[in-house]
Protein backbone atom coordinates (compact mmCIF):
# COMPACT_ATOMS: atom_id res chain seq x y z
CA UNK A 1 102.66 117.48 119.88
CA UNK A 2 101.21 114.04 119.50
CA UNK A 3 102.88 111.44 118.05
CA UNK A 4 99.72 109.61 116.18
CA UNK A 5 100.02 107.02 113.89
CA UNK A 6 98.18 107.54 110.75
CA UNK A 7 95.45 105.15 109.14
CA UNK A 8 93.99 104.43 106.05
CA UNK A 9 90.66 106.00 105.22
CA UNK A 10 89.57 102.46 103.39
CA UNK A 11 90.96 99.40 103.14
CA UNK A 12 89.62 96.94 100.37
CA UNK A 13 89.90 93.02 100.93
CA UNK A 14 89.12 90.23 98.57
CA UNK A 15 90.14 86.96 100.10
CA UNK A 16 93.79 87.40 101.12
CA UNK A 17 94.39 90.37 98.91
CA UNK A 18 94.23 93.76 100.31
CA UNK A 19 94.74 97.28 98.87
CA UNK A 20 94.57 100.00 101.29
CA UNK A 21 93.04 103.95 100.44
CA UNK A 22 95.07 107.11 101.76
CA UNK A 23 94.16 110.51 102.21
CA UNK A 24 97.27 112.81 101.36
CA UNK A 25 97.21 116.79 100.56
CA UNK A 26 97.54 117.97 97.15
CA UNK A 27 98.62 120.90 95.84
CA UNK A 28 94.61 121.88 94.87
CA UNK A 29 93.13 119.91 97.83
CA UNK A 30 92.83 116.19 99.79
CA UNK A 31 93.96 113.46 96.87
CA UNK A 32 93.61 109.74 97.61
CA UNK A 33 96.34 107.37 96.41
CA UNK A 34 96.03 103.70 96.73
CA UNK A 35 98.99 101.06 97.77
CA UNK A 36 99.84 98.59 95.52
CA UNK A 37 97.99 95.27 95.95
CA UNK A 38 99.30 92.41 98.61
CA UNK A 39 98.79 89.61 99.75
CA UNK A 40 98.53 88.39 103.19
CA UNK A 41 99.76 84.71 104.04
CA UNK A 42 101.08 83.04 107.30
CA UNK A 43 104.73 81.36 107.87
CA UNK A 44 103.96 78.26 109.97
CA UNK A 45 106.27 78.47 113.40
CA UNK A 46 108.62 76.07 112.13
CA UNK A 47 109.92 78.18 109.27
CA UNK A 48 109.90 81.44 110.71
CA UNK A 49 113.97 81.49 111.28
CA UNK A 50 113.68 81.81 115.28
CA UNK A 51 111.25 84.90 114.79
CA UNK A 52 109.23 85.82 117.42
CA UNK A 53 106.29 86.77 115.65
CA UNK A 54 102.79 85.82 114.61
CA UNK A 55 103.61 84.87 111.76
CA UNK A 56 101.73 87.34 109.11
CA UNK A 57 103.94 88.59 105.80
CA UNK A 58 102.65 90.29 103.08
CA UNK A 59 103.98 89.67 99.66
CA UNK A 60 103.60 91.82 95.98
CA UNK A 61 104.15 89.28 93.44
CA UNK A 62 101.40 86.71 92.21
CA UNK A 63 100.53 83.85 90.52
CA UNK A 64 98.19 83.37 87.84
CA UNK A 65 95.03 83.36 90.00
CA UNK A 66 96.26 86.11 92.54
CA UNK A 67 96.95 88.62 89.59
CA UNK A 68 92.68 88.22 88.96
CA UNK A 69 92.23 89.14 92.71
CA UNK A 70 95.10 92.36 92.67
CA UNK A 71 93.09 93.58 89.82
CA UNK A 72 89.73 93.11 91.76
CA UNK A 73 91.30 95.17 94.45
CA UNK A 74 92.63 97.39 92.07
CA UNK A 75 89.18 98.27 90.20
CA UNK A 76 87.41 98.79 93.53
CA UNK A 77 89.84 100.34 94.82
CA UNK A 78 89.46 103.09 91.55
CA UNK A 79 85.73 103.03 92.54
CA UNK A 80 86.20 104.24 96.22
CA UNK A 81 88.24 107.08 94.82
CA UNK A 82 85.98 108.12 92.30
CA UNK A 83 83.05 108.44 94.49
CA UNK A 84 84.95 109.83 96.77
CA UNK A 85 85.87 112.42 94.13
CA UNK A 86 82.27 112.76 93.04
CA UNK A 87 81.09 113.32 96.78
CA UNK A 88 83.93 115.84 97.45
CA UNK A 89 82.49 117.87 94.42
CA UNK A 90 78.82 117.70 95.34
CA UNK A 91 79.40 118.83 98.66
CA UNK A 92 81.73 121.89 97.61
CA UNK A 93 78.77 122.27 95.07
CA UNK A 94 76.54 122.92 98.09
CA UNK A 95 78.40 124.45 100.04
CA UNK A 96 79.46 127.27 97.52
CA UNK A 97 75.68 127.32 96.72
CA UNK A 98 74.42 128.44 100.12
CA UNK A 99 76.66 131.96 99.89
């Protein structure tokens, strides 16, 4: 048994804000889910509290201007998985059609 980490099938990035796309099984089939919108910023060395890190957080809370981006992310992020949907259909659509 391998021990394999698993990925996102998509990841959506405006700027700093990212939303990533997962494949998951469903009780009628694949479903995608999306994670909730974050935002990726860097904690210069000298505040990192003796970390030894690079640096990189992510955080879910935004201002103002960051909530336009998270919904961005958000609405392309409903896009993906509605073509997705759509292509899933069409090819179970041709499939079934060929028997």
């Amino acid at each position: 048994m391998t021990n394999k980490k698993e990925k996102p099938i998509h990841q959506i990035k405006i700027g700093r804000m990212r939303c990533s796309i997962w494949k998951d099984k469903g009780e009628y089939g694949p479903i995608l889910k999306a994670t909730s919108p974050v935002l990726v910023y860097r904690v210069p060395e000298e505040k990192r509290k003796g970390k030894k890190d690079n640096g990189w957080r992510e955080r879910t809370f935004f201002n103002r201007e960051e909530t336009l981006l998270a919904g961005q992310v958000l609405s392309r992020a409903f896009e993906f998985i509605a073509d997705y949907a759509t292509d899933e259909a069409a090819s179970d659509e041709s499939a079934t059609a060929g028997n």
